[in-house]
N, C-alpha and C. Protein backbone atom coordinates (compact mmCIF):
# COMPACT_ATOMS: atom_id res chain seq x y z
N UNK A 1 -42.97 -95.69 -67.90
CA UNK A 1 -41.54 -95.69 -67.71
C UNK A 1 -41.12 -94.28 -67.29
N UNK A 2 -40.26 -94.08 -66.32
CA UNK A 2 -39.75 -93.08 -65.20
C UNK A 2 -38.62 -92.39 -66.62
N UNK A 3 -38.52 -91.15 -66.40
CA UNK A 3 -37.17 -90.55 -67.33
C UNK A 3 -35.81 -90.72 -66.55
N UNK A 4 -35.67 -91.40 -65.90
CA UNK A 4 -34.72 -92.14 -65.54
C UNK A 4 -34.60 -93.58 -66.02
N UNK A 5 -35.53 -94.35 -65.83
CA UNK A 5 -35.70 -95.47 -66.58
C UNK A 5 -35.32 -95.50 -68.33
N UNK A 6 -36.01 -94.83 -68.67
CA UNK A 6 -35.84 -94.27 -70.06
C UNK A 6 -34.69 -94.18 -70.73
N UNK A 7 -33.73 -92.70 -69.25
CA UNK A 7 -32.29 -92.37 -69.99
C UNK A 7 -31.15 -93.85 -69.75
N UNK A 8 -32.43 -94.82 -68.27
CA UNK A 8 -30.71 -95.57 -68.67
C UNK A 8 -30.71 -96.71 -69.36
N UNK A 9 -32.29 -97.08 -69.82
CA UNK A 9 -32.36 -98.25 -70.71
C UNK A 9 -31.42 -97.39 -72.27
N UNK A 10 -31.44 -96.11 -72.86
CA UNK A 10 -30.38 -95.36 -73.78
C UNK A 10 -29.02 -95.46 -73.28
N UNK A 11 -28.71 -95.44 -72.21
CA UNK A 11 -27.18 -95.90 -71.94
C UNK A 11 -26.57 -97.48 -71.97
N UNK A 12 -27.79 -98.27 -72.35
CA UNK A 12 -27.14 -99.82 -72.73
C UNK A 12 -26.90 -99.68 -74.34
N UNK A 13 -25.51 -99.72 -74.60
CA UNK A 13 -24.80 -99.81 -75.88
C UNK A 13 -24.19 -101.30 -76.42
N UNK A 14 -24.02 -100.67 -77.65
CA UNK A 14 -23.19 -101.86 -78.21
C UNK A 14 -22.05 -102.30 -77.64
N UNK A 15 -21.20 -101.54 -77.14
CA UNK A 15 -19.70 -101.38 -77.13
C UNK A 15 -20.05 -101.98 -75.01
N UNK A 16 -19.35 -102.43 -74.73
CA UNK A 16 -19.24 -103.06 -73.36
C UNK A 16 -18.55 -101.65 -72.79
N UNK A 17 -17.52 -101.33 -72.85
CA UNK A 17 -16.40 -99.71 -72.49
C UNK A 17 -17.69 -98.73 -72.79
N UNK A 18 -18.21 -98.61 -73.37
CA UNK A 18 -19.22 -97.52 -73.24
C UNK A 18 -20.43 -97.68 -72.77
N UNK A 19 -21.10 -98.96 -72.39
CA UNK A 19 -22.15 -99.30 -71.53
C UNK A 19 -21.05 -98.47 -69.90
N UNK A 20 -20.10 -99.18 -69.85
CA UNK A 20 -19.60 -99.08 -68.49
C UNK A 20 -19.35 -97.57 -67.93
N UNK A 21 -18.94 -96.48 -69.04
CA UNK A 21 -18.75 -95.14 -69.11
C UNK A 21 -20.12 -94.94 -68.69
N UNK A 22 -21.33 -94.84 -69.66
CA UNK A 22 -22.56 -94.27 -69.14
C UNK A 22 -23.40 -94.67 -67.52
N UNK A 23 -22.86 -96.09 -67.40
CA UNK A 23 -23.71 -96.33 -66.43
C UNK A 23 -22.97 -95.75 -65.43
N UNK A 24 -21.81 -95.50 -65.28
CA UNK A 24 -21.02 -94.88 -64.54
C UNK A 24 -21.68 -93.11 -63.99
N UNK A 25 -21.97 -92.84 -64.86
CA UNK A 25 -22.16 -91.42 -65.01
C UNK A 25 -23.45 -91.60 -64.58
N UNK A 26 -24.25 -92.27 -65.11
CA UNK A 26 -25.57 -92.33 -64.71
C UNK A 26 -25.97 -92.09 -63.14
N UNK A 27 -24.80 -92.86 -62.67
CA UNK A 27 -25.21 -93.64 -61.13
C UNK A 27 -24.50 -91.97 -60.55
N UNK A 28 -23.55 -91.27 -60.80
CA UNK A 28 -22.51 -90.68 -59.98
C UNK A 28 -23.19 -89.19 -60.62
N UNK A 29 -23.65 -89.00 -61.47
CA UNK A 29 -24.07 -87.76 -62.08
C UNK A 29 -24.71 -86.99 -62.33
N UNK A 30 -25.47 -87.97 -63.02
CA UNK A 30 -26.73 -87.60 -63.33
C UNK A 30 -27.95 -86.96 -62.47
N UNK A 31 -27.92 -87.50 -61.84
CA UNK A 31 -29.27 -87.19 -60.35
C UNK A 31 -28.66 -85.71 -60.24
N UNK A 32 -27.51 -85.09 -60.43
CA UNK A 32 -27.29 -83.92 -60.16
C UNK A 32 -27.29 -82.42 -61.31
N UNK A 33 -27.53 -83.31 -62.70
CA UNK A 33 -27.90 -81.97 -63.32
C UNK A 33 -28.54 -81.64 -63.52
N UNK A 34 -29.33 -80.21 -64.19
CA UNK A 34 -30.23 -79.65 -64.29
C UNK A 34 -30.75 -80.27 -65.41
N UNK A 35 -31.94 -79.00 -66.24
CA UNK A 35 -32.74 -79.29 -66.75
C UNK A 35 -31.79 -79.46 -68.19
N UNK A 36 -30.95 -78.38 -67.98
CA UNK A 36 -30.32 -78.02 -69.68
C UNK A 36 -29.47 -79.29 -69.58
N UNK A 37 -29.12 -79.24 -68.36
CA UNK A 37 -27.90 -80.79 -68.58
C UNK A 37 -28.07 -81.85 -68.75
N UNK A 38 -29.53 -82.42 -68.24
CA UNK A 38 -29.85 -83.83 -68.79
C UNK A 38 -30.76 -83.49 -70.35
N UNK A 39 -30.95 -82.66 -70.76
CA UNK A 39 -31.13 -82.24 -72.30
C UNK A 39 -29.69 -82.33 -73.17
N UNK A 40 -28.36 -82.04 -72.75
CA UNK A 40 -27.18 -81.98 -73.59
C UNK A 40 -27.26 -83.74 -73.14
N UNK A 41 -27.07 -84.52 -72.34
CA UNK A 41 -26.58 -85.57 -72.33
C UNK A 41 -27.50 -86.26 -73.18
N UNK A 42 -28.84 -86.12 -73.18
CA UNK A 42 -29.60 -86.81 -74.01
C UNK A 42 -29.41 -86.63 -75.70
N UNK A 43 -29.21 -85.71 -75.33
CA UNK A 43 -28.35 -85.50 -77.20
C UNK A 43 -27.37 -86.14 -77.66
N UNK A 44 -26.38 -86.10 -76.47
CA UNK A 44 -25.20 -86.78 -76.30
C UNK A 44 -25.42 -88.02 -76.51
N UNK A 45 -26.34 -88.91 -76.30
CA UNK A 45 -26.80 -90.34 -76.38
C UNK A 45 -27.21 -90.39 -77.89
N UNK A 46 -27.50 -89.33 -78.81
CA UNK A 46 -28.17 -89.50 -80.21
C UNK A 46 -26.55 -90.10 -80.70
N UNK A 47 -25.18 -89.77 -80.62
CA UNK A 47 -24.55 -90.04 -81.35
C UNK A 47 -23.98 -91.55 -81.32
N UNK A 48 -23.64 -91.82 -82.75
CA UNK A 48 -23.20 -93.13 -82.79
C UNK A 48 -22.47 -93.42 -81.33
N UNK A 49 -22.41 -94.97 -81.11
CA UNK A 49 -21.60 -95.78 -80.33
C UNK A 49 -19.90 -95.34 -80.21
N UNK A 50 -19.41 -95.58 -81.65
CA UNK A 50 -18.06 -95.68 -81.99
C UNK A 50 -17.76 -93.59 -81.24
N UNK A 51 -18.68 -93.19 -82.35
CA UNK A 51 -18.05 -91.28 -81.54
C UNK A 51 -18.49 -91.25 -80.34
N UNK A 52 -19.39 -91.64 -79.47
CA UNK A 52 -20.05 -91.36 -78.40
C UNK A 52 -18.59 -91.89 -77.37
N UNK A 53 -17.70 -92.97 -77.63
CA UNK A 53 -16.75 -93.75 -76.87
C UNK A 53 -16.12 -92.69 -77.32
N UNK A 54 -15.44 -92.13 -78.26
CA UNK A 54 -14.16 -91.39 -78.93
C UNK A 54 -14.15 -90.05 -77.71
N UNK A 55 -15.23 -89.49 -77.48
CA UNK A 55 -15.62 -88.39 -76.84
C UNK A 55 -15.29 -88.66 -75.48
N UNK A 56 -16.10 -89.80 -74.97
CA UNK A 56 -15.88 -90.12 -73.27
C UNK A 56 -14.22 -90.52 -73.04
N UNK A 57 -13.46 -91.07 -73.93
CA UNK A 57 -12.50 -91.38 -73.90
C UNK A 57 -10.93 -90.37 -74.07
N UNK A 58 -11.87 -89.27 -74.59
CA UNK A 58 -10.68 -87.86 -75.06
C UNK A 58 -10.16 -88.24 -76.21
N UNK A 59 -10.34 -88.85 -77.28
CA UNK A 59 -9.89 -88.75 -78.20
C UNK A 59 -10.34 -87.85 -79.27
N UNK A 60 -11.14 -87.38 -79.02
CA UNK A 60 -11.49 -86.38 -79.90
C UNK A 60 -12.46 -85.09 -79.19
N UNK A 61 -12.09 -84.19 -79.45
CA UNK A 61 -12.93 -83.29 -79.01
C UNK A 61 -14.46 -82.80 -78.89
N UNK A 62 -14.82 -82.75 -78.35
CA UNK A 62 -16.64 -82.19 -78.62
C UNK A 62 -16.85 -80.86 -79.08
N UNK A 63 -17.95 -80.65 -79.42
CA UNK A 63 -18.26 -79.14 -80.38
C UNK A 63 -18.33 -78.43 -78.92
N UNK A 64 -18.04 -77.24 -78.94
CA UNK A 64 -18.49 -75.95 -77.98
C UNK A 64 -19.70 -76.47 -76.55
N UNK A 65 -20.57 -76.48 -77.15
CA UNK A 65 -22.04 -76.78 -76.32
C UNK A 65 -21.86 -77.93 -75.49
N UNK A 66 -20.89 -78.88 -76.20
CA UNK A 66 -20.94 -80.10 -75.09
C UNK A 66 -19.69 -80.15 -74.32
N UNK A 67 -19.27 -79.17 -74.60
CA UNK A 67 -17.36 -79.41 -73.59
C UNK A 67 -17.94 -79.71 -72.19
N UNK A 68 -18.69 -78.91 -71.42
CA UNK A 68 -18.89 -79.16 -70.01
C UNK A 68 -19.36 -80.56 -69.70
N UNK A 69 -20.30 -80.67 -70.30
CA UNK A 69 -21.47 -82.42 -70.13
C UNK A 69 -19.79 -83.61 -70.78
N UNK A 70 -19.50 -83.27 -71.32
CA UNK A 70 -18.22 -84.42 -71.53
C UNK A 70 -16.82 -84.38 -71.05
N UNK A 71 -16.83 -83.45 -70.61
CA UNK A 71 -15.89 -83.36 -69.12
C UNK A 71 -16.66 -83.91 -67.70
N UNK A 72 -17.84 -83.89 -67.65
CA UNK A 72 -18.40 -84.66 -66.34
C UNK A 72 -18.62 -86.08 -66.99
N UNK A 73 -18.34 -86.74 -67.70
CA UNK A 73 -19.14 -88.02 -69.06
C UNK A 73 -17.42 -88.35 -67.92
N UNK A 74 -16.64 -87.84 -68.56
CA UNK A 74 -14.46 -88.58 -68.23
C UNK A 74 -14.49 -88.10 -66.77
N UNK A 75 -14.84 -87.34 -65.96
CA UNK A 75 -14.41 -87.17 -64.89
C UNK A 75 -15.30 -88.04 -64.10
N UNK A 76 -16.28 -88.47 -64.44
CA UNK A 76 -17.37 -89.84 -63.82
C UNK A 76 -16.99 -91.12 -64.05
């Protein structure tokens, strides 16, 4: 399995609105960040469903390290 394969079989979620956010990003984004950036997004995938939506959605803020990777997560 390809690390693409990998990151987007991790972007099929529980939540339907957040399958649709990641695959979004996946298709429009991803192919374009670096090394550190598909390392923050993959982290970004460790968190629950429910915060992982709260984040892509702006309802709540992200810690320091991820402001950039979740501003490209809402602007994708």
């Amino acid at each position: 399995m390809s690390d693409l394969d990998r990151v987007r079989w991790r972007c099929r979620r529980g939540l339907l609105e957040l399958d649709l956010v990641l695959t979004d990003f996946l298709e429009r984004r991803y192919g374009g960040l670096d090394v550190e950036g598909r390392r923050l997004f993959d982290e970004l995938l460790e968190q629950p469903d429910n915060d992982l939506l709260d984040l892509a959605m702006g309802r709540c803020e992200p810690e320091p390290r991820y402001r950039a990777m979740v501003a490209l997560l809402r602007a994708a």
